[in-house]
C-alpha atoms as a PDB file:
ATOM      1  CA  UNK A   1       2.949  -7.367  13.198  1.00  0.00           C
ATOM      2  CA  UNK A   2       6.554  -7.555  11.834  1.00  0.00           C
ATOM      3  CA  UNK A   3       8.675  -5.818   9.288  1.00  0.00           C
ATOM      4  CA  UNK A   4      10.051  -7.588   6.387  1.00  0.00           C
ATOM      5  CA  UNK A   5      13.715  -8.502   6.418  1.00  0.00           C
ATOM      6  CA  UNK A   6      15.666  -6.394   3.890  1.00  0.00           C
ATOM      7  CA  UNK A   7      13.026  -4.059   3.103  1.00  0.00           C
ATOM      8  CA  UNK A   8      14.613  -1.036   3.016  1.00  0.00           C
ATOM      9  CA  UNK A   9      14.944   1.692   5.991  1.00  0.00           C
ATOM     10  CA  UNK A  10      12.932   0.571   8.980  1.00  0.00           C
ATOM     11  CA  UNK A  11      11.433   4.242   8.804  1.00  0.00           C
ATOM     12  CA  UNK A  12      10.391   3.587   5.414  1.00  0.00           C
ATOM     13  CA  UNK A  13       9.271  -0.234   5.836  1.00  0.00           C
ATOM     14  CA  UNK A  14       6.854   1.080   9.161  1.00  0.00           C
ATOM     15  CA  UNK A  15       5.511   4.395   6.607  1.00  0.00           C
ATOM     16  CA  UNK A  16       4.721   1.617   4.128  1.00  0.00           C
ATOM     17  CA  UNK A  17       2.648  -0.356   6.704  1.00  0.00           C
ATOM     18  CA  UNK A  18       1.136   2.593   7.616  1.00  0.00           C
ATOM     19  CA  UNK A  19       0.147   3.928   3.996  1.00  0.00           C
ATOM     20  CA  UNK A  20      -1.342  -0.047   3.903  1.00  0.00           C
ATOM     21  CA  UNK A  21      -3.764   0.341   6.730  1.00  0.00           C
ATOM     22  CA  UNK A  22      -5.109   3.692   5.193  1.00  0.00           C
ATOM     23  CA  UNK A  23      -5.193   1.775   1.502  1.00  0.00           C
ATOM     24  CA  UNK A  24      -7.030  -0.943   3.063  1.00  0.00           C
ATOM     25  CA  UNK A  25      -9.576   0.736   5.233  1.00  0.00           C
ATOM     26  CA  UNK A  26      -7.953  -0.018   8.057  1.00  0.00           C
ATOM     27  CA  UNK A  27      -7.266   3.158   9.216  1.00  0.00           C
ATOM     28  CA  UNK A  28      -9.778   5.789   7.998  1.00  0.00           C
ATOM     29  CA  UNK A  29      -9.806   9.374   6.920  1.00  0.00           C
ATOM     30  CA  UNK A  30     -10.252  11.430  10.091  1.00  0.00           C
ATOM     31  CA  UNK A  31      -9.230   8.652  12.456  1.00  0.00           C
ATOM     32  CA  UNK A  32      -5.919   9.229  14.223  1.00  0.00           C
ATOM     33  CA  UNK A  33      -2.829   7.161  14.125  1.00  0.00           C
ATOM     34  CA  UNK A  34      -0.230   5.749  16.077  1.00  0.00           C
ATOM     35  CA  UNK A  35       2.343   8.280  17.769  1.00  0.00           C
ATOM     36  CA  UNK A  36       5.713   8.089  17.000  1.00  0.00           C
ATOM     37  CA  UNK A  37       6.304   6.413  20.949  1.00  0.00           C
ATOM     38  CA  UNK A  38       3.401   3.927  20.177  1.00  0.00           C
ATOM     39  CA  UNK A  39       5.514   3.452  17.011  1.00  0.00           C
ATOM     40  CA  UNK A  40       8.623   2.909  18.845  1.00  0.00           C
ATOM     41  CA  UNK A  41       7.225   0.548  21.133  1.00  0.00           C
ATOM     42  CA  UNK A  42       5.230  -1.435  18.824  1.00  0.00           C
ATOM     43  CA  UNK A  43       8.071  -1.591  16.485  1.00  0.00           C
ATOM     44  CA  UNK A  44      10.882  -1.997  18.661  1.00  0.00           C
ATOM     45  CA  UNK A  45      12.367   0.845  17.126  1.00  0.00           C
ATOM     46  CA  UNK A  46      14.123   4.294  18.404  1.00  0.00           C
ATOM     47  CA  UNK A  47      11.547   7.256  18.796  1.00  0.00           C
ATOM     48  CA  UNK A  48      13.462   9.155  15.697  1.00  0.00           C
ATOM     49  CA  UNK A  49      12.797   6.216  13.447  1.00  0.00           C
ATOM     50  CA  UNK A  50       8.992   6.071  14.495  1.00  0.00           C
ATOM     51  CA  UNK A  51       9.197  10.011  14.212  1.00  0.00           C
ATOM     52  CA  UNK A  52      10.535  10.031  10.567  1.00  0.00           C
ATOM     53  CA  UNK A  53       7.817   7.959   9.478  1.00  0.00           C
ATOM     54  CA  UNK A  54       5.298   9.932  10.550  1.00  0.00           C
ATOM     55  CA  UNK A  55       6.908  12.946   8.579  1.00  0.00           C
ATOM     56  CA  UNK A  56       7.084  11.133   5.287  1.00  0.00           C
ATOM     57  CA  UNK A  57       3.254  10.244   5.598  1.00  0.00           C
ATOM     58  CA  UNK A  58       2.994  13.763   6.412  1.00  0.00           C
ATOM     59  CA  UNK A  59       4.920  14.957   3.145  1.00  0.00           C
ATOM     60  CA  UNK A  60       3.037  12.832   1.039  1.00  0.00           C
ATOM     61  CA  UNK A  61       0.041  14.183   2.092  1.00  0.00           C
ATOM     62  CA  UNK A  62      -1.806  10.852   4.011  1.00  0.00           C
ATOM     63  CA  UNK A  63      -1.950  12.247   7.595  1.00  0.00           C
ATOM     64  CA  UNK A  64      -1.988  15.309   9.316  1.00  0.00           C
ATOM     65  CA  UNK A  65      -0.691  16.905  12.461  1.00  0.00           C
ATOM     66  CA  UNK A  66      -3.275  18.254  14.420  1.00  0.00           C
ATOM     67  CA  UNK A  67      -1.583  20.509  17.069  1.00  0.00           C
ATOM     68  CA  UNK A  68      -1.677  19.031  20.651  1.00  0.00           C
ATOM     69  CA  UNK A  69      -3.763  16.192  20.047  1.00  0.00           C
ATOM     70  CA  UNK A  70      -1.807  13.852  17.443  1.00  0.00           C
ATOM     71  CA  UNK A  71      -1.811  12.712  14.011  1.00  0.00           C
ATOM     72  CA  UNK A  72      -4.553  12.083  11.673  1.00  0.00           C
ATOM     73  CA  UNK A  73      -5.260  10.502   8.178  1.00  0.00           C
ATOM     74  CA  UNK A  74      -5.949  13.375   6.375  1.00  0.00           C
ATOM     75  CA  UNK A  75      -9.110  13.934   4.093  1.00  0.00           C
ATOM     76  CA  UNK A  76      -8.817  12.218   0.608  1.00  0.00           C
ATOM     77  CA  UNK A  77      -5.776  10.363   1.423  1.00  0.00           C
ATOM     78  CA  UNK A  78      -6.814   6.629   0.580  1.00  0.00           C
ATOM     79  CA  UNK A  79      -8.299   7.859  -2.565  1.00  0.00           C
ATOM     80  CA  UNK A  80      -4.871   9.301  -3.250  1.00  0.00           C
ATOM     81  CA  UNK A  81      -3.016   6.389  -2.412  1.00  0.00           C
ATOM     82  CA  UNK A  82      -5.171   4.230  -4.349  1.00  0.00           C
ATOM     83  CA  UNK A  83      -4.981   6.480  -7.744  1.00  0.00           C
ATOM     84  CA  UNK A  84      -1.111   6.487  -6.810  1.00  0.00           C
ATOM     85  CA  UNK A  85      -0.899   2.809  -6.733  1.00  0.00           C
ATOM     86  CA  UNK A  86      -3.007   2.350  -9.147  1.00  0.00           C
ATOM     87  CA  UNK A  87      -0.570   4.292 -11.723  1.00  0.00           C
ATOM     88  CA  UNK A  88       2.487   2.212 -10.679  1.00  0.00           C
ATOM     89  CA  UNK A  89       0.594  -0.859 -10.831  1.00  0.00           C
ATOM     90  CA  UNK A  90       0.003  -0.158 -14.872  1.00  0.00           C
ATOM     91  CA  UNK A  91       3.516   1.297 -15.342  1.00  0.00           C
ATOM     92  CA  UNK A  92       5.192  -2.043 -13.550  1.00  0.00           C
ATOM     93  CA  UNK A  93       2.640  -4.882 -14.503  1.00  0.00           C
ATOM     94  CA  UNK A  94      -0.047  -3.625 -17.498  1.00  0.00           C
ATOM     95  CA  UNK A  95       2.557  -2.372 -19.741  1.00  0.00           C
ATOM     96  CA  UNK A  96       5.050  -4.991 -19.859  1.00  0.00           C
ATOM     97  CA  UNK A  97       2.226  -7.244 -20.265  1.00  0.00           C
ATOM     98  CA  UNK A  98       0.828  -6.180 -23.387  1.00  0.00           C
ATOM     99  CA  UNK A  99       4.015  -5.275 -24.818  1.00  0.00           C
ATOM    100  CA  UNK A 100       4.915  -8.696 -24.245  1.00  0.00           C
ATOM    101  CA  UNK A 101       1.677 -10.188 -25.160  1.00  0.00           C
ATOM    102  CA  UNK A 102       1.623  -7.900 -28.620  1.00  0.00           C
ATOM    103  CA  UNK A 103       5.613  -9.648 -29.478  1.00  0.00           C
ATOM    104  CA  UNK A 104       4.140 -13.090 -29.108  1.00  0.00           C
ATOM    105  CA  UNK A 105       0.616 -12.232 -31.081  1.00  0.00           C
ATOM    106  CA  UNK A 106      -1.548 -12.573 -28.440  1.00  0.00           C
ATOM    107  CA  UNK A 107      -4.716 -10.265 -29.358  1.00  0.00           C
ATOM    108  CA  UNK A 108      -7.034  -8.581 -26.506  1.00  0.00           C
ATOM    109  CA  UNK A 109      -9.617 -11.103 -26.069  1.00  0.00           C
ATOM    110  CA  UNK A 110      -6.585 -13.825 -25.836  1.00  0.00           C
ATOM    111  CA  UNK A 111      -5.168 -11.414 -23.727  1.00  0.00           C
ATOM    112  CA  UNK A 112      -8.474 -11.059 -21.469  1.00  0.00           C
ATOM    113  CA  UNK A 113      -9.010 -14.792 -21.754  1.00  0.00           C
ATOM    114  CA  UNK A 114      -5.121 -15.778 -19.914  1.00  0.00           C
ATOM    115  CA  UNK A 115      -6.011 -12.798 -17.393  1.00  0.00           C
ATOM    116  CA  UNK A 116      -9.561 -14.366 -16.238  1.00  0.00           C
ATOM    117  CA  UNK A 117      -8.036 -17.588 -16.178  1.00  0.00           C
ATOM    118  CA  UNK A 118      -5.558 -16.953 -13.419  1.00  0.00           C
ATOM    119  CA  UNK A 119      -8.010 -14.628 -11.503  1.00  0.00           C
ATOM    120  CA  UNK A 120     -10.280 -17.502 -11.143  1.00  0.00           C
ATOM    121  CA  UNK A 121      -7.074 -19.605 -10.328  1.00  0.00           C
ATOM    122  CA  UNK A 122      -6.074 -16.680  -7.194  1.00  0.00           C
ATOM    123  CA  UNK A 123      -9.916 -16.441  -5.885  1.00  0.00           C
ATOM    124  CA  UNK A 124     -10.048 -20.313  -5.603  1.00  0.00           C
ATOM    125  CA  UNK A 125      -6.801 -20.437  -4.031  1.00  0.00           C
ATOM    126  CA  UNK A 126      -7.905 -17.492  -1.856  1.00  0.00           C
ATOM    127  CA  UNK A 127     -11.350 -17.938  -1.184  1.00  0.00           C
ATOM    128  CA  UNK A 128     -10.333 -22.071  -0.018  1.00  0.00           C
ATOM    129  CA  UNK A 129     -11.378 -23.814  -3.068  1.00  0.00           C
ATOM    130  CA  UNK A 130     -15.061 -22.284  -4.124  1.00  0.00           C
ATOM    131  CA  UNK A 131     -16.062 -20.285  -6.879  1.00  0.00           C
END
């Protein structure tokens, strides 16, 4: 697994792949993550780097220190990160959307209608061509 080019601090591109694991299941509450030398190693990156993004997963609340044995995804995290996301996902995408959609006239089950469309468009792209 790589980092994006250009995405920012390498300590914040590696907490971002982190908070991803826990948002996707891959990493579960309780279960322990990578130490900042795993990090490091994995990541090709100094032990600081690895170090400060364990911190900023720490100050956000998604994993824990647990003295002398490592770090953790603390309890409730993915549910927080999900309601997080969630949020920004209607302040970036939702809102612009139906304020655009209410200057061109385009009612709610238009609205709907355009929105179905393209999800069906994604799955069969996704899912390799079947419905």
């Amino acid at each position: 697994m790589s980092l994006p080019e250009d995405g920012g601090p390498i300590f914040a591109q590696i907490a971002a792949e982190l908070a991803n694991q826990i948002a996707d299941g891959t990493v579960g509450e309780g279960e322990r993550v990578a130490s900042s030398n795993e990090l490091a190693s994995f990541y090709r990156v100094n032990p600081a780097t690895a170090a400060r993004s364990l911190t900023a997963l720490c100050e956000d609340g998604l994993v824990e220190k647990r003295r002398g044995v490592g770090m953790f995804v603390a309890k409730g995290a993915r549910e927080r990160l999900l309601r997080a996301r969630r949020q920004r996902f209607a302040e970036r995408y939702v809102r612009p959307l139906t304020a655009e959609a209410a200057r061109l006239g385009i009612g709610l089950d238009e609205l709907l209608g355009l929105v179905r469309e393209e999800l069906a468009s994604v799955e069969l792209t996704v899912g390799g061509g079947s419905a």
